[in-house]
N, C-alpha and C. Protein backbone atom coordinates (compact mmCIF):
# COMPACT_ATOMS: atom_id res chain seq x y z
N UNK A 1 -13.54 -40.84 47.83
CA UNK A 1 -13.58 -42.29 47.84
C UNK A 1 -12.19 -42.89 47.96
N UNK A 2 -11.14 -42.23 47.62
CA UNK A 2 -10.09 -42.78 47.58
C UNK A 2 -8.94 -42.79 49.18
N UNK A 3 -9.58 -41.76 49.85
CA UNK A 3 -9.41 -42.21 50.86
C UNK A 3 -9.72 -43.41 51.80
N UNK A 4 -11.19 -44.00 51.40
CA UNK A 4 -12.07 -44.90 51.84
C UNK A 4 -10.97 -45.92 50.92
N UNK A 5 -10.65 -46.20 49.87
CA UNK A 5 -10.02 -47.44 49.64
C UNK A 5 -8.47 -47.17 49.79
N UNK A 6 -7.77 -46.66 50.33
CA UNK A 6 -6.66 -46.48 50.71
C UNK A 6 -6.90 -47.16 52.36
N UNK A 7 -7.75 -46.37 53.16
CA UNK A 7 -8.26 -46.87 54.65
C UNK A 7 -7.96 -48.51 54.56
N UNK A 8 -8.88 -49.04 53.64
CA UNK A 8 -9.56 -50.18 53.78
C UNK A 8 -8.42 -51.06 52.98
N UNK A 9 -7.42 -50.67 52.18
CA UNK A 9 -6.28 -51.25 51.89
C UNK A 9 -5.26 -51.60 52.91
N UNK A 10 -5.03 -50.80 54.23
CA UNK A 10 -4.26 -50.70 54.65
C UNK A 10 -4.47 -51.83 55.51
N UNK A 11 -5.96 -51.41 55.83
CA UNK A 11 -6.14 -52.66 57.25
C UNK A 11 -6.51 -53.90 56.23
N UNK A 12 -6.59 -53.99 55.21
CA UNK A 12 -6.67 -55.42 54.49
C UNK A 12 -5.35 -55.92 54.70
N UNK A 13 -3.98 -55.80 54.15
CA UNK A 13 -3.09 -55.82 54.34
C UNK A 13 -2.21 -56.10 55.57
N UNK A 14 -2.60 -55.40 56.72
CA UNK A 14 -2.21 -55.63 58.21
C UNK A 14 -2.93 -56.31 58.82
N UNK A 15 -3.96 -56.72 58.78
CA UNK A 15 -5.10 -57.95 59.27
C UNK A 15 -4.66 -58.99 58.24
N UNK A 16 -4.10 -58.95 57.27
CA UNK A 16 -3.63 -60.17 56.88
C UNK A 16 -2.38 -60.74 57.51
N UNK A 17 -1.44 -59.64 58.00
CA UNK A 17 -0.42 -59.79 58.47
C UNK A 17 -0.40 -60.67 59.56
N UNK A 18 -1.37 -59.92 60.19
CA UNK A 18 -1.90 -60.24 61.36
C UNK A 18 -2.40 -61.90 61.71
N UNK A 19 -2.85 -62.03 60.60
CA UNK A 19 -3.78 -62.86 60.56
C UNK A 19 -2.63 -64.44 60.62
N UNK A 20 -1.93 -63.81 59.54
CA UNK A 20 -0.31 -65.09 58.70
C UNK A 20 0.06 -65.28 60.48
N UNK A 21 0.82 -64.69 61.01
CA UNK A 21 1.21 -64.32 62.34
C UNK A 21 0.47 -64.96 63.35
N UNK A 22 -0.79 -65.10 63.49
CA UNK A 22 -1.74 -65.81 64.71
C UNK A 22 -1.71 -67.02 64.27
N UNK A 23 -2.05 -67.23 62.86
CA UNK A 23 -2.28 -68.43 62.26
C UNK A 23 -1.11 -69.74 62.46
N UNK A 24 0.08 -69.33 61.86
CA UNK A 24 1.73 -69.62 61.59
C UNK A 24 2.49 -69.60 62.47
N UNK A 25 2.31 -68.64 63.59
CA UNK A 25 3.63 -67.78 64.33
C UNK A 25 2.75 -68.18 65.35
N UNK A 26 1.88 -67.75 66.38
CA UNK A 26 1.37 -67.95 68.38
C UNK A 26 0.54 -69.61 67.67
N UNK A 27 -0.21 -70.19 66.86
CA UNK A 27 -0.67 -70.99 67.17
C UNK A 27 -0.05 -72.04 67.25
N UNK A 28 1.05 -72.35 66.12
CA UNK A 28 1.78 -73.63 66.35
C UNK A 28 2.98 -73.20 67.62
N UNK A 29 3.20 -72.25 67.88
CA UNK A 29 4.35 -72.24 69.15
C UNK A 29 3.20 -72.40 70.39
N UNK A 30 1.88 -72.04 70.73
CA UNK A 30 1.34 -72.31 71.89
C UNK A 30 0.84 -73.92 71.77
N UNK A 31 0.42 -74.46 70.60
CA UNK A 31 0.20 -76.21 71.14
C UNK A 31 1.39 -77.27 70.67
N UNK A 32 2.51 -76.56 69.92
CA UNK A 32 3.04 -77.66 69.57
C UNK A 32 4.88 -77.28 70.68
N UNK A 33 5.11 -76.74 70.87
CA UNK A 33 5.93 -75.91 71.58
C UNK A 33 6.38 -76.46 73.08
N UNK A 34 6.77 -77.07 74.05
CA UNK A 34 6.60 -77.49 75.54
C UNK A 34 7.28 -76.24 76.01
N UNK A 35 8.18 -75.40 75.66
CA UNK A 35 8.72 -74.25 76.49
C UNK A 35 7.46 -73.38 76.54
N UNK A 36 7.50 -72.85 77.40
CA UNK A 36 6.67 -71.93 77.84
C UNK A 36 6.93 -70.61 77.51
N UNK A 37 8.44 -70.41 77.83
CA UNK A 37 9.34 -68.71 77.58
C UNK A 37 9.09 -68.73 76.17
N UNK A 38 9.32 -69.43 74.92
CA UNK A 38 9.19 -69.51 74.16
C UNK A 38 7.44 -68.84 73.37
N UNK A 39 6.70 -69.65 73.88
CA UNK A 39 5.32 -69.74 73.75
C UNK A 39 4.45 -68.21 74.45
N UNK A 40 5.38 -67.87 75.13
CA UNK A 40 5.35 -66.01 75.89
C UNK A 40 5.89 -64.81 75.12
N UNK A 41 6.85 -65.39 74.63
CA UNK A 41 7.48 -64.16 73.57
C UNK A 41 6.39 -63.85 72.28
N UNK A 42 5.51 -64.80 72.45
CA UNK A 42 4.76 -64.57 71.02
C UNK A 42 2.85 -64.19 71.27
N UNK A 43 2.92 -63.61 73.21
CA UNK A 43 1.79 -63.52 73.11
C UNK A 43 1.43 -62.06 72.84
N UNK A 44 2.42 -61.33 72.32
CA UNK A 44 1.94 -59.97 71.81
C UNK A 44 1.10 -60.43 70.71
N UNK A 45 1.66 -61.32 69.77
CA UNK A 45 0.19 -61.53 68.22
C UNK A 45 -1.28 -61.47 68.80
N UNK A 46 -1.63 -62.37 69.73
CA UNK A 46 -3.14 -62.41 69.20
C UNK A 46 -3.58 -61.13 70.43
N UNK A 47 -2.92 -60.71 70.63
CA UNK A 47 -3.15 -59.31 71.42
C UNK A 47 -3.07 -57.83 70.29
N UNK A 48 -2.72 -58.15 69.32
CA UNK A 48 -2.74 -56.79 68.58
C UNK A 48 -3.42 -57.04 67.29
N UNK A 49 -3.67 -58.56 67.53
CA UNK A 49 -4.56 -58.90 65.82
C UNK A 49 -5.94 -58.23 66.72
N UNK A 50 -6.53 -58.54 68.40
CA UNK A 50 -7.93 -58.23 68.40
C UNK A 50 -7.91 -56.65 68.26
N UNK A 51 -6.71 -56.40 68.77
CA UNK A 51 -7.14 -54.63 68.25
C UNK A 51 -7.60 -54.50 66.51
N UNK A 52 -6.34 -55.11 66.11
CA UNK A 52 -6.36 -54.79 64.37
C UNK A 52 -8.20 -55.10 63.78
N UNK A 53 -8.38 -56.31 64.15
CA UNK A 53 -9.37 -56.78 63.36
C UNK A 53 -11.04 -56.13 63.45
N UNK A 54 -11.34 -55.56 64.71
CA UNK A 54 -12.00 -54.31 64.86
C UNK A 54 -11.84 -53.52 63.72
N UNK A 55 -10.65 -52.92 63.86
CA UNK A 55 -10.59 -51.88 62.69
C UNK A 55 -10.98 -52.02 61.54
N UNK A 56 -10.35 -53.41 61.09
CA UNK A 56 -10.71 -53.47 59.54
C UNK A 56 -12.09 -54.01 58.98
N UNK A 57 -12.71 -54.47 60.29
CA UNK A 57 -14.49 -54.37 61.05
C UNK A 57 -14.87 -53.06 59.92
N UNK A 58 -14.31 -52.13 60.91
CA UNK A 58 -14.99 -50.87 60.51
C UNK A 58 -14.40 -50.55 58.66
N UNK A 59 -13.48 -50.61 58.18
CA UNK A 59 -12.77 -50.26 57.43
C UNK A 59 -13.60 -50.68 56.51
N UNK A 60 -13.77 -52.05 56.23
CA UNK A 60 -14.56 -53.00 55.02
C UNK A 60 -16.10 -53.23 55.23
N UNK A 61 -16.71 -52.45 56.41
CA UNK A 61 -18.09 -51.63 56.52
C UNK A 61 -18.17 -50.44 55.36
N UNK A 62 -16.97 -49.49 56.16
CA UNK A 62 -17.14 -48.29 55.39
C UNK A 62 -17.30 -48.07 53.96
N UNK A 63 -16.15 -49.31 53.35
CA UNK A 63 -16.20 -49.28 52.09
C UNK A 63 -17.35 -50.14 51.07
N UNK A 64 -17.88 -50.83 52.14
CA UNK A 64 -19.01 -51.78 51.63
C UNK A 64 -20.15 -50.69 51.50
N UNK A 65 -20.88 -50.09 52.47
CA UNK A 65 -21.36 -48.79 52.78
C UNK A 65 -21.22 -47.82 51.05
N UNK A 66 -20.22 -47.19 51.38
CA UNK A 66 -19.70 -46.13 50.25
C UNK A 66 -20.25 -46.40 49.04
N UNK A 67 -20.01 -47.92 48.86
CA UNK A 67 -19.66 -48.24 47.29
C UNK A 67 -21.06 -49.13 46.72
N UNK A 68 -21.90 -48.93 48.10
CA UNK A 68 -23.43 -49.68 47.56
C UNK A 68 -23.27 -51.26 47.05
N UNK A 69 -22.55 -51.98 48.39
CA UNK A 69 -22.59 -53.16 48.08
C UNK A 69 -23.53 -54.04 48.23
N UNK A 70 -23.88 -54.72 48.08
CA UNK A 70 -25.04 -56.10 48.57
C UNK A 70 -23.86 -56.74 49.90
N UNK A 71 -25.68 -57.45 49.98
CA UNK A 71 -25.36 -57.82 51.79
C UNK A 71 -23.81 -59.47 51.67
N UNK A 72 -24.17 -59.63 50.50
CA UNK A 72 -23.25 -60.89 50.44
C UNK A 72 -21.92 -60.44 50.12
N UNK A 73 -21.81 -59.49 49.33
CA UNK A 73 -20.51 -58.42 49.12
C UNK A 73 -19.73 -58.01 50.44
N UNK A 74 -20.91 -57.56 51.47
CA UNK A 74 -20.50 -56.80 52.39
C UNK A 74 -19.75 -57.91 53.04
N UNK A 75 -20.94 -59.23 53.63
CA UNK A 75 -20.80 -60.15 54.66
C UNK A 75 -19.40 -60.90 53.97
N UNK A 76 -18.45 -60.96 52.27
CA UNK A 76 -17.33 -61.55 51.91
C UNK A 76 -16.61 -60.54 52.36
N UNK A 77 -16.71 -59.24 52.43
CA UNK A 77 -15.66 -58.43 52.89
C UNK A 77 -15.71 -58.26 54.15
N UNK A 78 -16.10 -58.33 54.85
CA UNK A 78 -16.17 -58.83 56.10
C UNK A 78 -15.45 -60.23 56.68
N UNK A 79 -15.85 -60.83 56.32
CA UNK A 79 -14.97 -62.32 56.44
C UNK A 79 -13.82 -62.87 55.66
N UNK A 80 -13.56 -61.36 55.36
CA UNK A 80 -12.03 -61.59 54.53
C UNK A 80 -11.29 -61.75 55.23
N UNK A 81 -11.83 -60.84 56.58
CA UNK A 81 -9.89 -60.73 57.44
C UNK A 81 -9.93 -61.74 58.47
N UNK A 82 -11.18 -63.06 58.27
CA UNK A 82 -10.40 -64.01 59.15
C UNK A 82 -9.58 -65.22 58.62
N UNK A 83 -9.64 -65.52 57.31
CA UNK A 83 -8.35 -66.71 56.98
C UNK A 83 -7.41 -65.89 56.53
N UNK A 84 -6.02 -66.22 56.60
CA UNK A 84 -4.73 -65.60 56.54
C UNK A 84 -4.57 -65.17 55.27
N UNK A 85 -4.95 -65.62 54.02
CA UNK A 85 -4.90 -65.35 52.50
C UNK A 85 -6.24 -64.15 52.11
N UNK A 86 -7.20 -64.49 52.30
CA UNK A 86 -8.84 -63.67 52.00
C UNK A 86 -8.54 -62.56 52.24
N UNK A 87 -7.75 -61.33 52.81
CA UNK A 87 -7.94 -60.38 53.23
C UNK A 87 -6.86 -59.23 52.16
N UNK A 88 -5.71 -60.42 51.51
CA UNK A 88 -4.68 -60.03 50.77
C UNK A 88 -5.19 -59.94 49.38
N UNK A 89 -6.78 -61.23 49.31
CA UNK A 89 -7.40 -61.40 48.12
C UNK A 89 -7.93 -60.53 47.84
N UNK A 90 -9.00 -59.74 48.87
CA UNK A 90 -9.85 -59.33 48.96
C UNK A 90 -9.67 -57.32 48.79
N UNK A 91 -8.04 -57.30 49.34
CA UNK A 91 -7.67 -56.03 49.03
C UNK A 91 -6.79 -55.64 47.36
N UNK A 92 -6.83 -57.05 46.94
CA UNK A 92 -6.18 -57.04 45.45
C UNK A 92 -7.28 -56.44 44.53
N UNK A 93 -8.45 -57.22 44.88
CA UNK A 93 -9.57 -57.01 44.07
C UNK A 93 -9.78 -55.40 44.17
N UNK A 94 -9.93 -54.61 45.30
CA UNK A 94 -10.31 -53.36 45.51
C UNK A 94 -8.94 -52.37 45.19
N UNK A 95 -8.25 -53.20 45.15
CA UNK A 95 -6.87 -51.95 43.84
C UNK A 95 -7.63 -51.20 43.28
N UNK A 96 -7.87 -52.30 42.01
CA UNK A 96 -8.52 -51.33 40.93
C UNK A 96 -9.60 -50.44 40.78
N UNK A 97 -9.90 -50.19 42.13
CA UNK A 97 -11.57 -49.61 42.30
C UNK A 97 -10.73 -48.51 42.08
N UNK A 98 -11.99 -46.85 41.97
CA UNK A 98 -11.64 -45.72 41.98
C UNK A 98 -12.49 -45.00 42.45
């Protein structure tokens, strides 16, 4: 099991990253921004959050899965990793699991 919450820590953590970054960093430089070069240097983010967020798809399945959660358990851990804070919350709480 502790591999399963180590997994699911990691991508909590980097989908949050991810998340601060799309949110903070490409969205206010693509509408508030008029340079363009500017607004280009930052389109690697939402290009590696859609990889990331797949993963942690699967990650906070697995551990929902494992640990015999309910469907509302599952469907909050699941929708952790789309606001920028929920996913940092959501991997605090699962520290203390074992």
């Amino acid at each position: 099991m502790s591999g399963i919450i180590f997994r699911f820590r990691v991508m909590a953590i980097w989908a949050g990253v991810m998340s601060l970054l799309l949110w903070f960093g490409y969205m206010p430089a693509k509408y508030l921004v008029s340079s363009d070069t500017f607004y280009e240097s930052f389109i690697w983010i939402p290009i590696v959050h859609g990889f990331t967020y797949p993963i942690y798809l699967l990650a906070a399945l697995h551990l929902a899965i494992a640990q015999r959660k309910s469907l509302i358990s599952t469907a909050l851990f699941l929708l952790a990793g789309t606001l920028p804070v929920a996913s940092f919350w959501i991997e605090r709480r699962v520290r203390g699991l074992k």
